[in-house]
C-alpha atoms as a PDB file:
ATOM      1  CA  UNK A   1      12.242   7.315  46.398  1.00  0.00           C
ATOM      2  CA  UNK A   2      14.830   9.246  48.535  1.00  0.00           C
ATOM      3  CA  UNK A   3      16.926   6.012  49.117  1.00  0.00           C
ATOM      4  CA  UNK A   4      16.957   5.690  45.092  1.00  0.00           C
ATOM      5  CA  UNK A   5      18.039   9.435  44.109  1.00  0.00           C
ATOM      6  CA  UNK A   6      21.156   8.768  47.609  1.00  0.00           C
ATOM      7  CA  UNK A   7      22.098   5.494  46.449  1.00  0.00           C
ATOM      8  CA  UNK A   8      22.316   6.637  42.870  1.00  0.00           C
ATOM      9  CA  UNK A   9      24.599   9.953  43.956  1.00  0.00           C
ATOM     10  CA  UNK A  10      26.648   7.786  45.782  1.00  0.00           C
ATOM     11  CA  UNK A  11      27.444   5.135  43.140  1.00  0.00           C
ATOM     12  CA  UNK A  12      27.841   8.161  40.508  1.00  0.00           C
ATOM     13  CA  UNK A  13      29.902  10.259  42.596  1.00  0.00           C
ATOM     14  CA  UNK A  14      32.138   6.806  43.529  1.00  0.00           C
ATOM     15  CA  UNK A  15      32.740   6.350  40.038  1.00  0.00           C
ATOM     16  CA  UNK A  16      33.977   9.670  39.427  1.00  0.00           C
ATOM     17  CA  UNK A  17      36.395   9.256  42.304  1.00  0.00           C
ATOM     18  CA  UNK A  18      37.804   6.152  40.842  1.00  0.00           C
ATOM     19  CA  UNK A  19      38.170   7.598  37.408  1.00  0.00           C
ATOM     20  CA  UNK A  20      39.442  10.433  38.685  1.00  0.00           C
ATOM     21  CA  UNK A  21      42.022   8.646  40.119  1.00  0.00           C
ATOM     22  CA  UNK A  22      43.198   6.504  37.020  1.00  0.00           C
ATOM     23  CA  UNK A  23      43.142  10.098  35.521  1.00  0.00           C
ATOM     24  CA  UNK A  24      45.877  11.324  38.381  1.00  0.00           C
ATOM     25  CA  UNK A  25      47.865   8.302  37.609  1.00  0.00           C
ATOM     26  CA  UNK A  26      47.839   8.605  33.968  1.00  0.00           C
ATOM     27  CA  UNK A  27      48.855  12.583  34.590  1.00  0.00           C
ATOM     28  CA  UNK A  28      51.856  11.151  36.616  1.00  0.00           C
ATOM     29  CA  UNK A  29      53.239   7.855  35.369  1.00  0.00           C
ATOM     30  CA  UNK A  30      51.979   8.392  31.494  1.00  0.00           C
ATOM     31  CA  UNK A  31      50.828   5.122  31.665  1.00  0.00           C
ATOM     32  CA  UNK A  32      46.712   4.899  32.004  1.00  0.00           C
ATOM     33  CA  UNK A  33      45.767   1.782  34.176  1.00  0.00           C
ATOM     34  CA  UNK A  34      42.245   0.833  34.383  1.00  0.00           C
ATOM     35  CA  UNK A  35      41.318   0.283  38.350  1.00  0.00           C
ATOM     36  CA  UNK A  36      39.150  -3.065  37.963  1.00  0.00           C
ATOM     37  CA  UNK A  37      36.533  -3.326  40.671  1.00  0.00           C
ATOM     38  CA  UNK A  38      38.398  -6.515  42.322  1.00  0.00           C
ATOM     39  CA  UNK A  39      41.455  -4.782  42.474  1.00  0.00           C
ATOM     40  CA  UNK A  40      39.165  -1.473  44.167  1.00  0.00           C
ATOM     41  CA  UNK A  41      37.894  -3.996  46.820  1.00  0.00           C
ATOM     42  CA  UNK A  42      41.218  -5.626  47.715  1.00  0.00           C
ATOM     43  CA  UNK A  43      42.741  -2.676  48.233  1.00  0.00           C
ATOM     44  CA  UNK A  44      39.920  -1.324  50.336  1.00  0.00           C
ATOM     45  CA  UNK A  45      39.699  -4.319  52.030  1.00  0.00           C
ATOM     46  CA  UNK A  46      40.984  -7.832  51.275  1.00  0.00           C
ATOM     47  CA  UNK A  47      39.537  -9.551  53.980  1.00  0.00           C
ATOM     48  CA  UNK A  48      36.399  -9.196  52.903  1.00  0.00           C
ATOM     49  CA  UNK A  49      37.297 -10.144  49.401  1.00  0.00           C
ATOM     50  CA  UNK A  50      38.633 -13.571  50.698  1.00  0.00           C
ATOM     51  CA  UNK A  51      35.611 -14.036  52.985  1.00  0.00           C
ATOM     52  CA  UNK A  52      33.282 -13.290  50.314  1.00  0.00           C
ATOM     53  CA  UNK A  53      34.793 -16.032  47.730  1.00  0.00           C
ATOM     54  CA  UNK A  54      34.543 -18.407  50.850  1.00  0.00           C
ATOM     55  CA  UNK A  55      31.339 -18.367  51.274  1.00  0.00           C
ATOM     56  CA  UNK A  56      30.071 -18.338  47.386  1.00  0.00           C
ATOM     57  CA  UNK A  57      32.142 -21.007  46.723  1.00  0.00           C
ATOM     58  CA  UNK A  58      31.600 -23.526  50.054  1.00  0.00           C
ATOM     59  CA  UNK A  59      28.246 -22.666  50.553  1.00  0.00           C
ATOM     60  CA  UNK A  60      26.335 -21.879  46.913  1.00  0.00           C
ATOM     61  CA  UNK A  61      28.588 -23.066  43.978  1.00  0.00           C
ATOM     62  CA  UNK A  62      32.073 -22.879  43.161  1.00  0.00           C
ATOM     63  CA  UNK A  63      30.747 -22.146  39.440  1.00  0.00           C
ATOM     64  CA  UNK A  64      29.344 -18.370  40.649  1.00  0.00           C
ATOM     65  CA  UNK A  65      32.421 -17.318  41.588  1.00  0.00           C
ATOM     66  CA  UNK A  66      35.209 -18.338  38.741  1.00  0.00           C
ATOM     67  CA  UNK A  67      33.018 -17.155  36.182  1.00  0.00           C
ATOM     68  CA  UNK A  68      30.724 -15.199  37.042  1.00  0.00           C
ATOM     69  CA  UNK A  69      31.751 -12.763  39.671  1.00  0.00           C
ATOM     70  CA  UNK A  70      35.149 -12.833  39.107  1.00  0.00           C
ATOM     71  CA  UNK A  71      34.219 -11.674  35.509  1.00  0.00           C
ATOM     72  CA  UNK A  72      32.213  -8.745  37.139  1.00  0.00           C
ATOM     73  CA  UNK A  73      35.399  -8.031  38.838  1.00  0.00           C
ATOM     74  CA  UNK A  74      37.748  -7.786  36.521  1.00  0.00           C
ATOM     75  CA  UNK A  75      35.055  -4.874  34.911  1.00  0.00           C
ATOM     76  CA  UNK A  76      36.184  -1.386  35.308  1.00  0.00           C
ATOM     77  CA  UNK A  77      35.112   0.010  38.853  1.00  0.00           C
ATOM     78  CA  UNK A  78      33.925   3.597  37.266  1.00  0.00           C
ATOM     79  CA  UNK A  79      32.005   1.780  35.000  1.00  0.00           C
ATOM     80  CA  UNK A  80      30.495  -0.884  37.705  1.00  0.00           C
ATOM     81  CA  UNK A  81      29.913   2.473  39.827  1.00  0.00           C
ATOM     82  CA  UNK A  82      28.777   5.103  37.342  1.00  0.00           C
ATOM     83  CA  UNK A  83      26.151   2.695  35.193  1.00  0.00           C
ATOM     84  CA  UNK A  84      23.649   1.760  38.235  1.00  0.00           C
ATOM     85  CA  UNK A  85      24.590   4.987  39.556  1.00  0.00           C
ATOM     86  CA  UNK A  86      23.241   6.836  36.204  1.00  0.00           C
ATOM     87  CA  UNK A  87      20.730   4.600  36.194  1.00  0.00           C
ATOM     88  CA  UNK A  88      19.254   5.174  39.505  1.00  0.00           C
ATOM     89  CA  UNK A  89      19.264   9.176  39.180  1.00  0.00           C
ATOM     90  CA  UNK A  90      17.339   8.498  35.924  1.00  0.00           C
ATOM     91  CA  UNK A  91      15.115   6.429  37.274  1.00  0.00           C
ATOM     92  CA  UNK A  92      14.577   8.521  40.137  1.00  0.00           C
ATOM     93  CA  UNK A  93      13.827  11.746  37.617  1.00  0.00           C
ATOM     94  CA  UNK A  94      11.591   9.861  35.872  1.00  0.00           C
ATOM     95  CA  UNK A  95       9.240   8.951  38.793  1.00  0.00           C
ATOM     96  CA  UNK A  96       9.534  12.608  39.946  1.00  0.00           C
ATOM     97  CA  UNK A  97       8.449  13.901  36.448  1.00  0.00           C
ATOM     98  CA  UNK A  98       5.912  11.831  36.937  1.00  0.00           C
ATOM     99  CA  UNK A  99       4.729  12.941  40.399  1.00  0.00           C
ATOM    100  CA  UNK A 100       5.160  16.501  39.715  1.00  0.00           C
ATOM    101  CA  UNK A 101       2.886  15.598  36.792  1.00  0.00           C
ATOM    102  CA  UNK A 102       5.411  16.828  33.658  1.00  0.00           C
ATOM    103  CA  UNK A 103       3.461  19.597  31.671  1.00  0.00           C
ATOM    104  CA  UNK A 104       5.146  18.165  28.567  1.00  0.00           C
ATOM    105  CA  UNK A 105       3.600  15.022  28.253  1.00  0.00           C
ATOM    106  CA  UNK A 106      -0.057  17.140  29.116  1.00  0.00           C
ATOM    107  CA  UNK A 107       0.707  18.363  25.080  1.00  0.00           C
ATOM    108  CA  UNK A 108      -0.870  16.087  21.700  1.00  0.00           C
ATOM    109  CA  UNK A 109       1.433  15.788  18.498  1.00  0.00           C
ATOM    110  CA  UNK A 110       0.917  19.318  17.149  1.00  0.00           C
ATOM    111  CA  UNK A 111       2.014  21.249  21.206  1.00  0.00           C
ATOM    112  CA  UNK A 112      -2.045  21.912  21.705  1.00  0.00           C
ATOM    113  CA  UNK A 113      -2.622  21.225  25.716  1.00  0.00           C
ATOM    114  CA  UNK A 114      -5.410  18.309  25.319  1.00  0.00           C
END
């Protein structure tokens, strides 16, 4: 459950960095520009980018790529970041509530312990 609560951090804490960065732009140019997560990953690293439509499109179908992905592309990276990200921490407090056994849910209707 480790892996979950890291991976979750990780995604959360990227999406703050990217929106923290359209904020720093805004702050200097006045202009806001949303970072899209194709544009993240080409600027990170383009070969990969290329290489990935490659492959989608030779080897499983041309149709995954121009819609689907590239429509998952164009989405905001803080939000394609900080969504799975949220929802992984949540998840992961969940199953740790449930571990720790949460004295909350030990209550009936009227706050009585059972």
């Amino acid at each position: 459950m480790i892996v979950v609560c890291v991976l979750g951090w990780v995604l959360a804490l990227s999406a703050g960095f990217v929106l923290g960065a359209e904020v720093v732009s805004f702050a200097g140019t006045g202009k806001y520009h949303i970072i899209a997560a194709g544009e993240l990953w080409f600027d990170l690293h383009r070969a990969s980018l290329n290489l990935s439509q490659a492959v989608v499109q030779r080897y499983l179908h041309p149709w995954l790529w121009e819609p689907a992905i590239v429509t998952v592309l164009r989405a905001p990276a803080w939000a394609l970041f900080g969504v799975p990200g949220l929802a992984l921490i949540g998840l992961w407090v969940v199953k740790r509530k449930e571990q720790e056994g949460d004295p909350v849910s030990a209550l009936d209707e009227d706050g009585a312990p059972d």
